[in-house]
C-alpha atoms as a PDB file:
ATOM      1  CA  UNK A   1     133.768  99.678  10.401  1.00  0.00           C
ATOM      2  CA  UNK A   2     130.786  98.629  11.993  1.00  0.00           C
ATOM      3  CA  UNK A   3     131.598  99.132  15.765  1.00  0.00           C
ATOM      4  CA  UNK A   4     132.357 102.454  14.329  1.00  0.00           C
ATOM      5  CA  UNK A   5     129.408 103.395  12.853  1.00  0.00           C
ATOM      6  CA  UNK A   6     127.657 101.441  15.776  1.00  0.00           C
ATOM      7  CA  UNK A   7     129.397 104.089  18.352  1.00  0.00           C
ATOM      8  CA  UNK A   8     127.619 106.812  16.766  1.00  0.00           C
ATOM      9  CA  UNK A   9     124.710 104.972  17.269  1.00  0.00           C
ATOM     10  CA  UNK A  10     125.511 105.314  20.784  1.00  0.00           C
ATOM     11  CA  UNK A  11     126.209 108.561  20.595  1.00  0.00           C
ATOM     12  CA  UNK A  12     123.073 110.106  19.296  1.00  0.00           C
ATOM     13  CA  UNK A  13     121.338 108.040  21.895  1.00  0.00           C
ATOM     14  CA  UNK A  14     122.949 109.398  24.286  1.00  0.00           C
ATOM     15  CA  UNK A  15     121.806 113.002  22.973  1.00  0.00           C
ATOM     16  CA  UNK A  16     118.293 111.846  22.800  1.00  0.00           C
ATOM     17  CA  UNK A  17     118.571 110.633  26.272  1.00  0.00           C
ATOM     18  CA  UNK A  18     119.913 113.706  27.978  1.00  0.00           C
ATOM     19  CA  UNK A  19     116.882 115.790  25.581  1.00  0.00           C
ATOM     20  CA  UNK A  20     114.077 113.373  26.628  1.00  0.00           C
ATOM     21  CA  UNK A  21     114.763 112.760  29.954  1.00  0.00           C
ATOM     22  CA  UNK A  22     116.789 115.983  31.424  1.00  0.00           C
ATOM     23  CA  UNK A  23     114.846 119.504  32.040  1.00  0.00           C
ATOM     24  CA  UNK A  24     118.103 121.283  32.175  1.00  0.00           C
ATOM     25  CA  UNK A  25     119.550 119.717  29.058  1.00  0.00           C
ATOM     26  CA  UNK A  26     115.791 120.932  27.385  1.00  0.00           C
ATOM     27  CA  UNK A  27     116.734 124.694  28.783  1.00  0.00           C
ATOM     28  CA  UNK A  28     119.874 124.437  27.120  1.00  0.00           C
ATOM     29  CA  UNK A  29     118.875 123.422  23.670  1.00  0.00           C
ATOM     30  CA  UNK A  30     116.034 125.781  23.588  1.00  0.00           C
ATOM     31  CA  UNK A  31     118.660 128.688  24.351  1.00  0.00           C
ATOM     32  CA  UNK A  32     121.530 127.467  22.350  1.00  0.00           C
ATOM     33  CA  UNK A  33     118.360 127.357  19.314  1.00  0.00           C
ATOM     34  CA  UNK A  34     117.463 131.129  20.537  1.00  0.00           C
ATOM     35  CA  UNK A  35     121.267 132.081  20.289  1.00  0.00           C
ATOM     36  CA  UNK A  36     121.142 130.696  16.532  1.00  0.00           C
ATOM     37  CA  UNK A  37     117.977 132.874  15.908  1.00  0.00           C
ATOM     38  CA  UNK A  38     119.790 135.794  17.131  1.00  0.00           C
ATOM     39  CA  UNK A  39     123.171 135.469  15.710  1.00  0.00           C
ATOM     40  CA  UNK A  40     121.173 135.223  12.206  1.00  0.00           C
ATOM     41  CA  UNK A  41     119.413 138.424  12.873  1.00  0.00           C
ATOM     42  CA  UNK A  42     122.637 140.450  13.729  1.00  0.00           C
ATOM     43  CA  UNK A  43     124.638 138.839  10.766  1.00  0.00           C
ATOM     44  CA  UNK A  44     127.897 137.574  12.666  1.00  0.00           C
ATOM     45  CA  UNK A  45     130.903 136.742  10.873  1.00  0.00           C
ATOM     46  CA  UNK A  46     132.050 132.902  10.350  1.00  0.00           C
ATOM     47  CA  UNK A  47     134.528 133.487  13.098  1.00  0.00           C
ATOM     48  CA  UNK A  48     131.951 135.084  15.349  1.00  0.00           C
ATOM     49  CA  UNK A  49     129.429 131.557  14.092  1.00  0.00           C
ATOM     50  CA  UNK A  50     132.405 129.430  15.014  1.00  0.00           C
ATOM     51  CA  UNK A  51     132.643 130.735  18.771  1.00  0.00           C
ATOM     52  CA  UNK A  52     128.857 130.286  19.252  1.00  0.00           C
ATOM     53  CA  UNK A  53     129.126 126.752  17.965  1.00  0.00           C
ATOM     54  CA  UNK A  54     131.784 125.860  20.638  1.00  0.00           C
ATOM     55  CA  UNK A  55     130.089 127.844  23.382  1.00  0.00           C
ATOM     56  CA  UNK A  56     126.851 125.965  22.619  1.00  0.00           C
ATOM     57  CA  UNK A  57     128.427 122.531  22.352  1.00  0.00           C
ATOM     58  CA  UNK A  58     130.258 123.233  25.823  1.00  0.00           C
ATOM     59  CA  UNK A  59     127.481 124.244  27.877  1.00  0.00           C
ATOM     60  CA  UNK A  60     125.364 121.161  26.441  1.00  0.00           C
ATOM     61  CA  UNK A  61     128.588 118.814  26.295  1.00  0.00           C
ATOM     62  CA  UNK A  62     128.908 119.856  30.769  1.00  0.00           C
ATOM     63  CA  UNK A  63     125.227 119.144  30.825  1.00  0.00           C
ATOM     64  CA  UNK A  64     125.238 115.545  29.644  1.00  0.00           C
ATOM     65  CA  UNK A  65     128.428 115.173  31.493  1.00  0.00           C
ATOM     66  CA  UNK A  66     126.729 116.288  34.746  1.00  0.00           C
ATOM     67  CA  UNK A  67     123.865 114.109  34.020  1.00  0.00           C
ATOM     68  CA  UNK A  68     125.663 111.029  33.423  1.00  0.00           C
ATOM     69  CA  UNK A  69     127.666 111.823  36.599  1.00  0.00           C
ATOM     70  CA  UNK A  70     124.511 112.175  38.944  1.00  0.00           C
ATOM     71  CA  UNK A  71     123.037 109.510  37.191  1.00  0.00           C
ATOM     72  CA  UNK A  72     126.163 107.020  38.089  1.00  0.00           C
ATOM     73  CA  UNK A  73     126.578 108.587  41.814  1.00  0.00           C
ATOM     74  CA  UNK A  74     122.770 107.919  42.257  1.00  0.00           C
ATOM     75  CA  UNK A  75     123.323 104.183  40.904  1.00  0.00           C
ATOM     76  CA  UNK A  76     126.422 103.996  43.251  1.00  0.00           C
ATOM     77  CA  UNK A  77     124.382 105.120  46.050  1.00  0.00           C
ATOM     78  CA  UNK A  78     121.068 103.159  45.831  1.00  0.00           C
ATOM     79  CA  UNK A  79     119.827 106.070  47.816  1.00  0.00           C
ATOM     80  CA  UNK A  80     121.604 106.322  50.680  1.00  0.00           C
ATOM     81  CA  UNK A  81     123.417 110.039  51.462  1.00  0.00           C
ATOM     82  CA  UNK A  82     127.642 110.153  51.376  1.00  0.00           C
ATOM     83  CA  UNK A  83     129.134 113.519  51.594  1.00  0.00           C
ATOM     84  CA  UNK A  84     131.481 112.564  49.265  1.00  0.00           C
ATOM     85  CA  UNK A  85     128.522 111.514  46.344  1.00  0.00           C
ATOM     86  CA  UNK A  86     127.167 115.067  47.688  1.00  0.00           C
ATOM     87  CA  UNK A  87     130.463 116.806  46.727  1.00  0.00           C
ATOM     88  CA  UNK A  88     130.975 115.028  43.375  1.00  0.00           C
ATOM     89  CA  UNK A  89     127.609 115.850  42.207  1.00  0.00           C
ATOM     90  CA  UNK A  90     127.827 119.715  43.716  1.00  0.00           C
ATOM     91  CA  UNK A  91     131.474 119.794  41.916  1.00  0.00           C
ATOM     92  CA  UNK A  92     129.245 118.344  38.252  1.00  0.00           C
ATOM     93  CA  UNK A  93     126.636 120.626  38.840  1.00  0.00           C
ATOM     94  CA  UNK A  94     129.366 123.597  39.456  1.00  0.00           C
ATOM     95  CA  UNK A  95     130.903 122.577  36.120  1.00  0.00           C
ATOM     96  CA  UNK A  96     127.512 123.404  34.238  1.00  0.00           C
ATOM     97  CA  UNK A  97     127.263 126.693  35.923  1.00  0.00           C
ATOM     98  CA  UNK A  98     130.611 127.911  35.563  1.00  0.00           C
ATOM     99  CA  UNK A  99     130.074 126.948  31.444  1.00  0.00           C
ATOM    100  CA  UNK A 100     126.933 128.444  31.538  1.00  0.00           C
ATOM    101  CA  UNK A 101     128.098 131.864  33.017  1.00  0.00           C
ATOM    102  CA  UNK A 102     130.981 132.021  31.024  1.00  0.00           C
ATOM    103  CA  UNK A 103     128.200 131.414  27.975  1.00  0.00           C
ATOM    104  CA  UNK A 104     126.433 134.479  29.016  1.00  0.00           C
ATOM    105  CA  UNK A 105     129.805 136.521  28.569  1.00  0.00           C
ATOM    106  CA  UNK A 106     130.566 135.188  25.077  1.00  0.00           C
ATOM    107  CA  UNK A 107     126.752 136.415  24.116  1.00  0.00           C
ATOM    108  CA  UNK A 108     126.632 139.284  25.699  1.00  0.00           C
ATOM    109  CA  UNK A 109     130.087 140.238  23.410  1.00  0.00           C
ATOM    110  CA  UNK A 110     128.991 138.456  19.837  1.00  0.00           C
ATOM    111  CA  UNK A 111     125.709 140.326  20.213  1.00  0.00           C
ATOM    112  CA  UNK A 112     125.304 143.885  22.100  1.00  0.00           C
ATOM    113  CA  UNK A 113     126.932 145.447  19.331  1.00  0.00           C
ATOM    114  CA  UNK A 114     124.864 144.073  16.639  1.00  0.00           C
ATOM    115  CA  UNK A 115     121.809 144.762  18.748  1.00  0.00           C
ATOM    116  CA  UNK A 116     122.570 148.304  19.733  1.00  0.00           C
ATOM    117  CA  UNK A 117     123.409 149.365  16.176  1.00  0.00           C
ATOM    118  CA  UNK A 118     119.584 147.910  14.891  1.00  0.00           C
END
């Protein structure tokens, strides 16, 4: 039971890691907090709540994954270039992006309604 309970330990480091040390992983919270704010002003349903939670947790889930990736290449590397550390982190940073867009979608459908009918 403890290991368990140690894991999450782990895990919540590992949040306060990506928050305190990663600008984009800062951008994300703040927005994902904004998107909260917003889906209380328009009044979504729970089903509408539960597809912001997921959208919020995946963008910010590829963002620590992306970090931890560049992190390890850059470890890997000691500083010297490879293409193929270049492609894997372009690829990480591609992940992020293509979460993030698809992000933008999902709001722009939970909330244009809402806002147009206010």
């Amino acid at each position: 039971m403890k290991s368990f309970l140690r894991s999450f330990k782990y895990a919540f480091r590992g949040i306060y890691t990506g928050l305190a040390n990663g600008r984009n992983q800062k951008i994300h919270a703040l927005a994902g907090v904004f998107a909260i704010s917003a889906a209380l002003y328009c009044g979504l349903s729970g089903t509408e709540y539960c597809v912001l939670a997921l959208t919020i947790s995946a963008v910010f889930s590829a963002e620590l994954f992306n970090s931890a990736i560049e992190e390890l290449c850059d470890e890997i590397c000691k500083g010297e270039r490879r293409p193929s550390i270049e492609r894997i982190k372009d690829m990480s940073a591609a992940a992020v992006l293509v979460t993030a867009i698809a992000s933008l979608f999902v709001a722009f459908f939970l909330f244009a309604a809402p806002l147009l009918k206010k």
